[in-house]
C-alpha atoms as a PDB file:
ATOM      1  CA  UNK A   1     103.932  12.702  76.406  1.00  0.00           C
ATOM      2  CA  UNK A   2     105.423  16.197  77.613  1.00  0.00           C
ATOM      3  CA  UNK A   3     104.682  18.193  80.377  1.00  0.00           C
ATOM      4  CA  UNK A   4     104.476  21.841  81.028  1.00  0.00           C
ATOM      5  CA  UNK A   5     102.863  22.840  84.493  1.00  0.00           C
ATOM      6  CA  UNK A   6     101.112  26.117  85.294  1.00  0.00           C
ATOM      7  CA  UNK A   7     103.013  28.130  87.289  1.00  0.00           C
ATOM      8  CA  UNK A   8     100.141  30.787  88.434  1.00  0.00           C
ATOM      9  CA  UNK A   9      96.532  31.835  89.285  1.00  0.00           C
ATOM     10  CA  UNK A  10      93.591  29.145  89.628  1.00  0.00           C
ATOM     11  CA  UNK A  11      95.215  26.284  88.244  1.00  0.00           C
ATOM     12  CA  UNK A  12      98.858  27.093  89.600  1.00  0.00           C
ATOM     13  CA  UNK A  13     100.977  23.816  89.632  1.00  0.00           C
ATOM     14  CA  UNK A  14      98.681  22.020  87.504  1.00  0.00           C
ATOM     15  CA  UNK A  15     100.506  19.797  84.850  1.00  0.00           C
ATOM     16  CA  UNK A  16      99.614  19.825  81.059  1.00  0.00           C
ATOM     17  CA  UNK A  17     100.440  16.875  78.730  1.00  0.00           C
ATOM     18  CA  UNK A  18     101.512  17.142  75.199  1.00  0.00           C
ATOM     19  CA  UNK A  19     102.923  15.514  72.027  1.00  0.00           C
ATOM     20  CA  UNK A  20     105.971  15.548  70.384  1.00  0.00           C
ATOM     21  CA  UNK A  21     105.286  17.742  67.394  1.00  0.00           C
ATOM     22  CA  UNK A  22     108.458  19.449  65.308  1.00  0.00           C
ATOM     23  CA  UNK A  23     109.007  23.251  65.673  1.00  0.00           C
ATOM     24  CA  UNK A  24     106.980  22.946  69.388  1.00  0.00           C
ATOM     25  CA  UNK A  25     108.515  24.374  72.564  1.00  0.00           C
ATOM     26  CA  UNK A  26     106.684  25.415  75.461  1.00  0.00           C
ATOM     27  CA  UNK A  27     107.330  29.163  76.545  1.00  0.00           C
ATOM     28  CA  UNK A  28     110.130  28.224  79.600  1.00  0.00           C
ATOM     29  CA  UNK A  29     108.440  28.852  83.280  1.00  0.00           C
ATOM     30  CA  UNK A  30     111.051  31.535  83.795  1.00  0.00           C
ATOM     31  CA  UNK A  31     110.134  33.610  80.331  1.00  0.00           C
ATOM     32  CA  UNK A  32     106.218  33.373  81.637  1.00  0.00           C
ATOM     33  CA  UNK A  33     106.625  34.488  84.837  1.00  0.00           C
ATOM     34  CA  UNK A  34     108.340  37.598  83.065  1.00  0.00           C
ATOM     35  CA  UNK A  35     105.406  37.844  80.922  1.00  0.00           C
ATOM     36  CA  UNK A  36     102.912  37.950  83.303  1.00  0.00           C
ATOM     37  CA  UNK A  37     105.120  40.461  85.567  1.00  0.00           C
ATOM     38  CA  UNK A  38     105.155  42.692  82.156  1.00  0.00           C
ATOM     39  CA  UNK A  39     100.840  42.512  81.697  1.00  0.00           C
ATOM     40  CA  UNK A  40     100.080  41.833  84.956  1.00  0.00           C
ATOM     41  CA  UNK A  41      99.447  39.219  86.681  1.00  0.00           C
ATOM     42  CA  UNK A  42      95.661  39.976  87.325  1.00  0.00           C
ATOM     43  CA  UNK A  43      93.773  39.724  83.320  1.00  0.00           C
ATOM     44  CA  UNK A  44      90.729  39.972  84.791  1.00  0.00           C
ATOM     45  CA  UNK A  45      88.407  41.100  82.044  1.00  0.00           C
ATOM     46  CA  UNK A  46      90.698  40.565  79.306  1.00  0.00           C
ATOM     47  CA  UNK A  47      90.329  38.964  76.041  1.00  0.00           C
ATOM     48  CA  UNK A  48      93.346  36.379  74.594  1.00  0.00           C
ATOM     49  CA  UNK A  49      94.151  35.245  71.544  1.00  0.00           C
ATOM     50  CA  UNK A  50      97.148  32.045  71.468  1.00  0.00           C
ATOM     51  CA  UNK A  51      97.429  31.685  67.696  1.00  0.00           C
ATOM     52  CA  UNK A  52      99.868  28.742  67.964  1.00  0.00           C
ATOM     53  CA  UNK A  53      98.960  27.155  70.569  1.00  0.00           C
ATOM     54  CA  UNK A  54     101.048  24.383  71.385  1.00  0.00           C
ATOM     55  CA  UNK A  55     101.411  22.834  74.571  1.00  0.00           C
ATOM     56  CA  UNK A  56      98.626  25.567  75.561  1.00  0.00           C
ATOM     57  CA  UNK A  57     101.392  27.149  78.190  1.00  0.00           C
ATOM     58  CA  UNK A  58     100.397  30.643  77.597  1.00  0.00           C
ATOM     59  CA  UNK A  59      96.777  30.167  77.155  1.00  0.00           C
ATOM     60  CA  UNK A  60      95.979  28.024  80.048  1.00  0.00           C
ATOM     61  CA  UNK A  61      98.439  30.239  82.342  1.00  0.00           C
ATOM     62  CA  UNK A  62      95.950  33.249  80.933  1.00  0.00           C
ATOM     63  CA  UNK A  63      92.601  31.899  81.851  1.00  0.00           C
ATOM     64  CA  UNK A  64      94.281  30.546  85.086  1.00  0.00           C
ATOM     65  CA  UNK A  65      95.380  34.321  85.597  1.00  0.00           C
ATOM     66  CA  UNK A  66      91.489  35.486  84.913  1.00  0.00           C
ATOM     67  CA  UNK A  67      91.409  36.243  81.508  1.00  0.00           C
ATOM     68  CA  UNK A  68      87.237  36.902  80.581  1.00  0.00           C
ATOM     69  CA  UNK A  69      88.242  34.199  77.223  1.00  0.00           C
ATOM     70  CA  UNK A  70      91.030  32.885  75.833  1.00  0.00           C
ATOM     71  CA  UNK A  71      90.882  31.287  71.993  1.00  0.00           C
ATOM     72  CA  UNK A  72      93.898  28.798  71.442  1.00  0.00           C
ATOM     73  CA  UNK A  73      94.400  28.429  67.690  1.00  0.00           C
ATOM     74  CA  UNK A  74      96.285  25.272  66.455  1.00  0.00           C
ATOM     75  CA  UNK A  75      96.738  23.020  63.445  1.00  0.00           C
ATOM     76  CA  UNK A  76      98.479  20.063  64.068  1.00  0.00           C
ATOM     77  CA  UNK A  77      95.684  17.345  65.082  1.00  0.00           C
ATOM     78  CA  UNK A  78      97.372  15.633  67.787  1.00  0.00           C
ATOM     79  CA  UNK A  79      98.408  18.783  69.975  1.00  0.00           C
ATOM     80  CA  UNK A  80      95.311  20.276  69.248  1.00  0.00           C
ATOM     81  CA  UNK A  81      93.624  16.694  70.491  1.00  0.00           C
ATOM     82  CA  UNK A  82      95.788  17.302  73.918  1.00  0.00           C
ATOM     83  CA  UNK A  83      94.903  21.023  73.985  1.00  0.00           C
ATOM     84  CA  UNK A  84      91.269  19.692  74.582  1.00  0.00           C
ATOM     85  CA  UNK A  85      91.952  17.314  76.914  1.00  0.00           C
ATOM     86  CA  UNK A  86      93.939  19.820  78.897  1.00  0.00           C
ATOM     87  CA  UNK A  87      90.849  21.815  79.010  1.00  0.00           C
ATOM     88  CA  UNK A  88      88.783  19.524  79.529  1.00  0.00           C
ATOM     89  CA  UNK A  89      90.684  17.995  82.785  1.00  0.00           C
ATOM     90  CA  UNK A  90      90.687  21.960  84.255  1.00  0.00           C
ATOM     91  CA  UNK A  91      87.363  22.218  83.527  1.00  0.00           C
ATOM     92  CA  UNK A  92      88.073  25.920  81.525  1.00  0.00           C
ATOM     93  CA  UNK A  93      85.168  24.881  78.883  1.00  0.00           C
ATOM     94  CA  UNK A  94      83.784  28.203  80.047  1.00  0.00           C
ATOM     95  CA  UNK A  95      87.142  30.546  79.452  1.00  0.00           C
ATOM     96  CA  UNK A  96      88.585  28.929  76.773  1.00  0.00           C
ATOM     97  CA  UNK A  97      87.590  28.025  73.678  1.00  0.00           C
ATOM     98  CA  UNK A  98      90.336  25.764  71.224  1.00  0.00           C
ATOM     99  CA  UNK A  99      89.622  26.314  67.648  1.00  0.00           C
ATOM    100  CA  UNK A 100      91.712  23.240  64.833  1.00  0.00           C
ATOM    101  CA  UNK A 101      93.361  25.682  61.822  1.00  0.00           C
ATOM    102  CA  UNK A 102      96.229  27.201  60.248  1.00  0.00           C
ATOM    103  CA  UNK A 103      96.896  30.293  62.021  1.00  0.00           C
ATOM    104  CA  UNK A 104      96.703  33.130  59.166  1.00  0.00           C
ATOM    105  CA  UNK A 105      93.657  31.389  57.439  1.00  0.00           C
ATOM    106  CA  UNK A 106      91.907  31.692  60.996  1.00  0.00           C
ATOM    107  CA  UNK A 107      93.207  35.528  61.134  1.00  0.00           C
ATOM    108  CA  UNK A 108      92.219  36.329  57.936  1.00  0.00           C
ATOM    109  CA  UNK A 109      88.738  34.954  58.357  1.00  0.00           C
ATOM    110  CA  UNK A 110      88.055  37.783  61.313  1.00  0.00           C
ATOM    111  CA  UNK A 111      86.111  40.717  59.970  1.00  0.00           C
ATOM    112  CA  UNK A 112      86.147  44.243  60.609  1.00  0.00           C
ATOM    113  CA  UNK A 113      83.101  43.891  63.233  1.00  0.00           C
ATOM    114  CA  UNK A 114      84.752  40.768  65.118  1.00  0.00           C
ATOM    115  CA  UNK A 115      85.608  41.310  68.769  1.00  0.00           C
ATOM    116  CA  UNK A 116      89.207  42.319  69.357  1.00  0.00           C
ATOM    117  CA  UNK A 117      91.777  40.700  71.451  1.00  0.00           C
ATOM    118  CA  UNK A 118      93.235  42.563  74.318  1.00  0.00           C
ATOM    119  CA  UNK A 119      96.441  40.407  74.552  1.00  0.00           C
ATOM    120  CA  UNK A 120      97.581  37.988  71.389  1.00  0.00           C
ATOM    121  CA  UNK A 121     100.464  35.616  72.374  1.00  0.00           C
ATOM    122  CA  UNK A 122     102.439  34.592  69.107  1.00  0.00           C
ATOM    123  CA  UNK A 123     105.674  32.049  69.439  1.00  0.00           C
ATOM    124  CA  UNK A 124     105.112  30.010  65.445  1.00  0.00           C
ATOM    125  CA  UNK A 125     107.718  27.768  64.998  1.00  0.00           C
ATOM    126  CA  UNK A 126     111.049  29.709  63.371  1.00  0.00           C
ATOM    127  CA  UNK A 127     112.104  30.385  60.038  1.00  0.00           C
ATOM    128  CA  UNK A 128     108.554  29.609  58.249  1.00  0.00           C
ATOM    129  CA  UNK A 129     107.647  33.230  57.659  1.00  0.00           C
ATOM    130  CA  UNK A 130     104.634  32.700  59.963  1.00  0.00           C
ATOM    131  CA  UNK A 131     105.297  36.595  61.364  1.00  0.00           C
ATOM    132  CA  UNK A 132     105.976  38.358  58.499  1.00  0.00           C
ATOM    133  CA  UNK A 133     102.209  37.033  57.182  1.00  0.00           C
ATOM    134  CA  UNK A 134     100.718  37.678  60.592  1.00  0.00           C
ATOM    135  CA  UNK A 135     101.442  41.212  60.395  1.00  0.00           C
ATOM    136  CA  UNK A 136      99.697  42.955  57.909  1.00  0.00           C
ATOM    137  CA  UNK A 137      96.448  41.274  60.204  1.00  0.00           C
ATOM    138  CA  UNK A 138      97.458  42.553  62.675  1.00  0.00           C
ATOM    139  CA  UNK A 139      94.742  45.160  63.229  1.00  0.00           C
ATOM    140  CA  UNK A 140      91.861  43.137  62.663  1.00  0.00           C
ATOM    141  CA  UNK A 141      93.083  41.375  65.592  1.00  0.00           C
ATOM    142  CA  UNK A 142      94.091  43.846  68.341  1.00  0.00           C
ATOM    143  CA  UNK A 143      92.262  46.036  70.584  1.00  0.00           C
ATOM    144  CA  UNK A 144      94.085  49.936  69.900  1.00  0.00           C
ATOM    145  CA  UNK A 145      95.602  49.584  73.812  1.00  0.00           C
ATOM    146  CA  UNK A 146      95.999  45.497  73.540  1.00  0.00           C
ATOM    147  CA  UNK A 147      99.698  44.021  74.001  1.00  0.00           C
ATOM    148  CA  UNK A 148     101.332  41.416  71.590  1.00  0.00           C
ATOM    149  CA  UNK A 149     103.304  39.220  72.857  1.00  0.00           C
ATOM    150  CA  UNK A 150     106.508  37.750  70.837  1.00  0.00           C
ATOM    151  CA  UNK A 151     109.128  34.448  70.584  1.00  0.00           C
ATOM    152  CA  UNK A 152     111.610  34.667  67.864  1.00  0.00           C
ATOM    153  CA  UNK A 153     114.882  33.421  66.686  1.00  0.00           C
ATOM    154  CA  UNK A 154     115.714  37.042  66.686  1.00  0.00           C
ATOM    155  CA  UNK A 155     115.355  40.208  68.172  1.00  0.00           C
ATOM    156  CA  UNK A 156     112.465  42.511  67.020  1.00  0.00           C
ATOM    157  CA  UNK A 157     112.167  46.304  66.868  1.00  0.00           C
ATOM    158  CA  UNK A 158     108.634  45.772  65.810  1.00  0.00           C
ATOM    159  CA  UNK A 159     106.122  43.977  63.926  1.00  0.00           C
ATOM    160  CA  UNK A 160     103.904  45.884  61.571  1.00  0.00           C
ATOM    161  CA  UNK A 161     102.723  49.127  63.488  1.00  0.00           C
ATOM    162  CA  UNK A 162     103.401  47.229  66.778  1.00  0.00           C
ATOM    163  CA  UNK A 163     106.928  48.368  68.711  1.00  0.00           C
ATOM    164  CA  UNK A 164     108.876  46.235  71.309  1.00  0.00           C
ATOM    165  CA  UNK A 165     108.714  47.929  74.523  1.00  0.00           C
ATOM    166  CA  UNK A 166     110.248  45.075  76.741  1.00  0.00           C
ATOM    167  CA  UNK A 167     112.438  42.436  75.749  1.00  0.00           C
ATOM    168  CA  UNK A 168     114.464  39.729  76.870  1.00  0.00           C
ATOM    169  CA  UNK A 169     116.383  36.345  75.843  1.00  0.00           C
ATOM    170  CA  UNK A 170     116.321  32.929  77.016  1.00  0.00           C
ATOM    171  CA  UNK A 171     118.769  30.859  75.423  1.00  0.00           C
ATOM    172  CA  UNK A 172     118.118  30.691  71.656  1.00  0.00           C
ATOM    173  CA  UNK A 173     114.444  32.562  72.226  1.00  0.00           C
ATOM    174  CA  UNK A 174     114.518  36.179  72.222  1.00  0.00           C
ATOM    175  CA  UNK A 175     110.939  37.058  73.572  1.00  0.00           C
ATOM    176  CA  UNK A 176     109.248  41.066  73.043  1.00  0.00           C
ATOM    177  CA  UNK A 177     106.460  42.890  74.397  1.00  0.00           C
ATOM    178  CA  UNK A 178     104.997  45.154  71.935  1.00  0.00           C
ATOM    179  CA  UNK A 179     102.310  47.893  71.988  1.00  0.00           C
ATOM    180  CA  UNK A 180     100.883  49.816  69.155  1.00  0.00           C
ATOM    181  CA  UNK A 181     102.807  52.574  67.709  1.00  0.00           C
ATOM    182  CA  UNK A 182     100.219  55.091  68.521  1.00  0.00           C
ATOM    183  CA  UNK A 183     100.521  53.993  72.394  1.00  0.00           C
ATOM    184  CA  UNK A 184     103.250  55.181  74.705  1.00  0.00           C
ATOM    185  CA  UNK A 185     104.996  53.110  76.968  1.00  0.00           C
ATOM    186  CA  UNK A 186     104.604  49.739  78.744  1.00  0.00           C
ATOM    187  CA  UNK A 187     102.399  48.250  81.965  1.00  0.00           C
END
């Protein structure tokens, strides 16, 4: 098994364990920290959205931070089995809820009325075309003011109506911030 560990809030310094699984690599500690700094490290009241889940880095380090819920999407049946014990060892039952299916099948299945997301995290394994489906769905998903947040193989100006308003790089990962186009500026 791999590790990841929580690096803030609640369950800061608490280890997660995961599988091998191709095209899965946990957001670095560095590039989260830099996250968080960017939405703030307080998400009290805020509702997440982790469509590829993975190791369950950025979705356990958002309910650790305070987030009201956070919904970790993932297909593969082993991680998603660790996701749950993860969740189940921090107790989060309450925060978090981990949902087993393909990411733009669960996306699509939101309607109209559905609650929005505040803050969607979105790192899909590269060169599968997972982003360019994701983003005509976009808007069922988001709140108008909510924040997406990015990995790629590349650097992105934007994704659908959503613009980058911070980025960086880590290695191979370029990572983005983006807000809707109708909303000026970043936290």
């Amino acid at each position: 098994m791999n590790s990841v560990r929580i690096i803030g809030g609640e369950w800061r310094r608490r280890v997660l364990r995961f599988p091998d699984s191709e095209g899965l690599r946990p957001t670095p500690d560095r590039v989260r920290e830099t996250l968080f700094n960017w939405l703030g490290q307080d998400l009290d009241g805020r509702h997440c959205l982790d469509l590829f889940a993975g190791s369950g880095a950025l979705g356990f380090e958002a309910a650790s931070r305070g987030a009201a819920s956070v919904t970790m999407v993932e297909a593969s049946p082993k991680v998603f089995a660790a996701l749950e014990a993860n969740a189940k060892m921090l107790n989060a039952s309450g925060r978090l809820r981990t949902i087993r299916a393909d990411a733009v099948k669960f996306a699509s299945s939101l309607s109209g009325e559905a609650p929005r997301f505040d803050v969607l995290f979105l790192d899909p394994p590269y060169k599968q075309g997972w982003l360019e489906r994701l983003a005509p769905l976009l808007s069922r998903l988001m709140a108008d003011d909510g924040a997406i947040y990015v990995e790629a193989e590349q650097a992105l100006d934007s994704l659908g109506d959503w613009q980058t308003v911070r980025s960086g790089r880590a290695g191979q990962v370029f990572y983005h911030l983006m807000r809707s186009g109708t909303t000026n500026g970043a936290e």
